[in-house]
N, C-alpha and C. Protein backbone atom coordinates (compact mmCIF):
# COMPACT_ATOMS: atom_id res chain seq x y z
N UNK A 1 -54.82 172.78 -80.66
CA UNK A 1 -53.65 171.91 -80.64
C UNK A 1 -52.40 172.75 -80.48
N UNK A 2 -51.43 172.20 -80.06
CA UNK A 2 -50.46 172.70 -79.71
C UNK A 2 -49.27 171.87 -80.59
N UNK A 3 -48.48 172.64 -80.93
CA UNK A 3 -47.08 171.98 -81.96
C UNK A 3 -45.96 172.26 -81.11
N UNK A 4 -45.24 170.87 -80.91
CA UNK A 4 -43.68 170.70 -80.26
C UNK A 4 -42.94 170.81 -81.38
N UNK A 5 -41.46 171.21 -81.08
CA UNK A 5 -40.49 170.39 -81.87
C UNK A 5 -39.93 169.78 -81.31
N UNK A 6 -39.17 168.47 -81.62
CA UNK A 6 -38.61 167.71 -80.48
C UNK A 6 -36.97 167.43 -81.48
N UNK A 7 -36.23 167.03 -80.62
CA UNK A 7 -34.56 167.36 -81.63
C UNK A 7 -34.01 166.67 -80.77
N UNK A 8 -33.72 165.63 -81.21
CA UNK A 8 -32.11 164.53 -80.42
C UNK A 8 -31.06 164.97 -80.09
N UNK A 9 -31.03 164.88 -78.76
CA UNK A 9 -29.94 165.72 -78.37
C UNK A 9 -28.41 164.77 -78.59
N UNK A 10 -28.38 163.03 -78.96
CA UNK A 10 -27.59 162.62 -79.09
C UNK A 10 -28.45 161.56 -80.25
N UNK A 11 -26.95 160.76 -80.57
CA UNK A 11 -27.47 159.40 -81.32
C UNK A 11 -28.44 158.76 -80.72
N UNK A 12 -28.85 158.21 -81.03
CA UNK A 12 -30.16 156.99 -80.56
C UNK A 12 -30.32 155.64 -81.48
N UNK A 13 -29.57 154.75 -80.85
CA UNK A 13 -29.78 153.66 -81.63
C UNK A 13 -30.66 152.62 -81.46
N UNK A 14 -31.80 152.06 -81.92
CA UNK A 14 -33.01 151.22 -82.12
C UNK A 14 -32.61 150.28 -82.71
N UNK A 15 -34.08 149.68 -82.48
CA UNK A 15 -33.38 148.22 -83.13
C UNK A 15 -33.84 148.01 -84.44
N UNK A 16 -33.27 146.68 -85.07
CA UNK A 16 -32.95 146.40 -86.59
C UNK A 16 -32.21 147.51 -87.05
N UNK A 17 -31.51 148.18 -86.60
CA UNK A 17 -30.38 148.86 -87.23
C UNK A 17 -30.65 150.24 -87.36
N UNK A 18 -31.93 150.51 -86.97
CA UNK A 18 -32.80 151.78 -87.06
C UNK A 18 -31.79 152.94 -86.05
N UNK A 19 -31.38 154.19 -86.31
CA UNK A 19 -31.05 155.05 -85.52
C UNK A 19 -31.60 156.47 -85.84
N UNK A 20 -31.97 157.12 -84.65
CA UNK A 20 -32.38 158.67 -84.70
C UNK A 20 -31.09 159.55 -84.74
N UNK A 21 -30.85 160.55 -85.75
CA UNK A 21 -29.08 161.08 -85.46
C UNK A 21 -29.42 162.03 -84.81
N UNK A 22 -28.30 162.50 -84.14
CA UNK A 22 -28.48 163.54 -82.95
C UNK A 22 -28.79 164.92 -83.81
N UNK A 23 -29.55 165.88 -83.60
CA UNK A 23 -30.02 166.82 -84.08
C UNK A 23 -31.50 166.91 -84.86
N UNK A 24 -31.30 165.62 -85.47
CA UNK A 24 -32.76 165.58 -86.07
C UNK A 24 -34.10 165.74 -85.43
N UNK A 25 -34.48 166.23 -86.27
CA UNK A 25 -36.12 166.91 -85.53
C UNK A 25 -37.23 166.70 -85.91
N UNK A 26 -38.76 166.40 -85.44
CA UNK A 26 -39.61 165.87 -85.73
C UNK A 26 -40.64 167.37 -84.91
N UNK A 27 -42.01 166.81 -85.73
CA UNK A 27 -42.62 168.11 -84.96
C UNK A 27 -43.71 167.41 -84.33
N UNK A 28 -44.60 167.18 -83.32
CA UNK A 28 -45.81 166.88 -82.50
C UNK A 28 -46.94 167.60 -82.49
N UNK A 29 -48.22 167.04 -82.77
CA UNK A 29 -49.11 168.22 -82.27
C UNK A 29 -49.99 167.49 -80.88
N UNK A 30 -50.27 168.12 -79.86
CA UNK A 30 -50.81 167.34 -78.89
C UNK A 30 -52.10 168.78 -78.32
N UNK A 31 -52.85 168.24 -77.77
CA UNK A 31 -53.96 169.02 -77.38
C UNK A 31 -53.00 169.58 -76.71
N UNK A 32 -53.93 171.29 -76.37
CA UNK A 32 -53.43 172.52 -75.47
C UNK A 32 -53.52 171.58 -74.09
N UNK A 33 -52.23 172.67 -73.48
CA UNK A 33 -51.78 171.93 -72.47
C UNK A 33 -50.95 170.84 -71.91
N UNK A 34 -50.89 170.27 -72.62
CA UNK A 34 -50.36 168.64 -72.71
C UNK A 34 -48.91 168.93 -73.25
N UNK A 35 -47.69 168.43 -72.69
CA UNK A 35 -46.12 168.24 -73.22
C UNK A 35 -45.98 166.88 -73.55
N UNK A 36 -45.02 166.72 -74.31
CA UNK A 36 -44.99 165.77 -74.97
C UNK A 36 -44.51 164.29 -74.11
N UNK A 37 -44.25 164.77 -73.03
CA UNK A 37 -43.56 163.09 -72.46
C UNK A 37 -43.88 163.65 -71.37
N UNK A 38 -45.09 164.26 -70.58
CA UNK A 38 -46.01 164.44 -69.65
C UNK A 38 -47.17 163.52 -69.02
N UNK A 39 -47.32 162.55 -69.74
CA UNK A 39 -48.25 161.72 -69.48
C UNK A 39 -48.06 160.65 -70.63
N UNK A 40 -49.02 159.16 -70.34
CA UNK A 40 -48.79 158.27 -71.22
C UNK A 40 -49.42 158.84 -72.46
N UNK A 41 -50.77 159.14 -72.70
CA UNK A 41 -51.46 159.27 -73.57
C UNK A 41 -50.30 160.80 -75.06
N UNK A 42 -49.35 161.24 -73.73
CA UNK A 42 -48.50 162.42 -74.50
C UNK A 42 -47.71 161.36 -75.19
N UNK A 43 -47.00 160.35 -74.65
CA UNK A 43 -46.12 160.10 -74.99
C UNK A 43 -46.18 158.80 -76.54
N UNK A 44 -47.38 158.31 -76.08
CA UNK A 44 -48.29 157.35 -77.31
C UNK A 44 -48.16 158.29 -78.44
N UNK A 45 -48.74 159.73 -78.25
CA UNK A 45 -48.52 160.58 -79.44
C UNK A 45 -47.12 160.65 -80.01
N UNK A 46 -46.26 160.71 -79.41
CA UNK A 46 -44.83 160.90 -80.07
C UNK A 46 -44.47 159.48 -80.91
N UNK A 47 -44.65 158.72 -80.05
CA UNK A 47 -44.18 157.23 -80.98
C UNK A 47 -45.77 157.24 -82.26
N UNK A 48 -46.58 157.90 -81.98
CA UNK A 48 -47.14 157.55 -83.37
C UNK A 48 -46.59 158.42 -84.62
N UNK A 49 -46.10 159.58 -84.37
CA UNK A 49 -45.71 160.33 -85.27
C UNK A 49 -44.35 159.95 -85.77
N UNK A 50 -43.69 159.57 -84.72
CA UNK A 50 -41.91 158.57 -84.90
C UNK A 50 -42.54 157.43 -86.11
N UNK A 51 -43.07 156.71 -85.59
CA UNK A 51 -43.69 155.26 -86.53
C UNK A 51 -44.53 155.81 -87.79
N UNK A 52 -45.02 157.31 -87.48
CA UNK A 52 -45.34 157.56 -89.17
C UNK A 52 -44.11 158.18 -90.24
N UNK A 53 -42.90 158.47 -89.24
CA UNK A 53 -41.87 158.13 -90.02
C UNK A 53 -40.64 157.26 -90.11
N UNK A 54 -41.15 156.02 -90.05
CA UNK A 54 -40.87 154.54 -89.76
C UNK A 54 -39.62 154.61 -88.52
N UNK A 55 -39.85 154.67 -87.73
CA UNK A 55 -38.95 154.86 -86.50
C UNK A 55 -40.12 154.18 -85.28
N UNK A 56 -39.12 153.34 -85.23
CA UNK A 56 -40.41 152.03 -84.21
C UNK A 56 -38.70 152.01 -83.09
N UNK A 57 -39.88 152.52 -81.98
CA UNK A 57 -39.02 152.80 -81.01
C UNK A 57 -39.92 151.54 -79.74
N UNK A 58 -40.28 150.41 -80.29
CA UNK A 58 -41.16 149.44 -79.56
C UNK A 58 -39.49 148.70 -78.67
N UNK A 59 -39.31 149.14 -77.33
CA UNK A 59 -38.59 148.31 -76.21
C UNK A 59 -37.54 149.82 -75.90
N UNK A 60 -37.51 150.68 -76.64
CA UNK A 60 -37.05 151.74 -76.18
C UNK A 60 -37.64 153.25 -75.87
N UNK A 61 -38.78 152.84 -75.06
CA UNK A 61 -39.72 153.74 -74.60
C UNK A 61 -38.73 154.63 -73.67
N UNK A 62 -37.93 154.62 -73.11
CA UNK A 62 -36.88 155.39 -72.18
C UNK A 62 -36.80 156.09 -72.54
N UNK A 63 -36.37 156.59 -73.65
CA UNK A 63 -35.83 157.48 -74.93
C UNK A 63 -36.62 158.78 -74.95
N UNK A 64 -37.66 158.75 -74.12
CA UNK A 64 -39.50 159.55 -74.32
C UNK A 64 -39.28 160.12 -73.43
N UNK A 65 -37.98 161.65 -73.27
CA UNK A 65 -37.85 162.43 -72.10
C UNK A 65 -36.88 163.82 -72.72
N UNK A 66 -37.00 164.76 -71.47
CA UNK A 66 -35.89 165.61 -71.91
C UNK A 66 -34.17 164.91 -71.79
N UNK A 67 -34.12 164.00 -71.51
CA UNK A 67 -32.68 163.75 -71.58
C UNK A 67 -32.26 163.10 -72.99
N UNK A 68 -32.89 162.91 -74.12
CA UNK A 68 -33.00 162.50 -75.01
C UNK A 68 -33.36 163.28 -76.16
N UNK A 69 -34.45 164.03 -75.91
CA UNK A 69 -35.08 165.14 -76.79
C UNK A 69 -34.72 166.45 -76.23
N UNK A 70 -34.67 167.54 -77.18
CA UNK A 70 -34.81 168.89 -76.53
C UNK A 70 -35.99 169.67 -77.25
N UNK A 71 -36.97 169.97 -76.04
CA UNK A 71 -38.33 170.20 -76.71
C UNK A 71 -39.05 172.11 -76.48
N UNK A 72 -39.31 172.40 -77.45
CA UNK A 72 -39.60 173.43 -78.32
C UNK A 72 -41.26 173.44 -78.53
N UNK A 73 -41.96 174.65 -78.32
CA UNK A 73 -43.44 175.21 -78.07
C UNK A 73 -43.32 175.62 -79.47
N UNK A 74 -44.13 175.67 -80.35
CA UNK A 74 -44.72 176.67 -81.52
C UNK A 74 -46.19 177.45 -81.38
């Protein structure tokens, strides 16, 4: 497995009032090889780890890129 860090490069506001603040960071693990908003099955991984820390990003799938995140190899 491979570990991202992923870090908001701005606000992000969701819905019911939910927002990601710019800087905050979350970490990913996705099989070797695989980036995080590279494919669907990459990107399913990120919103499950977002939603295991209650961040339901359900109608703002856009958000699932480098223009949004700035993403980091461990």
């Amino acid at each position: 497995m491979s570990q991202f860090q992923l870090t908001a490069k701005v606000n992000i506001q969701l819905s019911g009032g939910m927002k990601i603040d710019k800087g905050q960071t979350f970490f990913v693990n996705l099989p070797f090889g695989r980036l995080p908003f590279d494919s669907i099955n990459s990107k399913e991984a990120v919103i499950k780890q977002l939603e295991l820390r209650n961040f339901n990003i359900k109608g703002h799938e856009n958000i699932l890129g480098t223009n949004y995140f700035e993403v980091k190899k461990f």
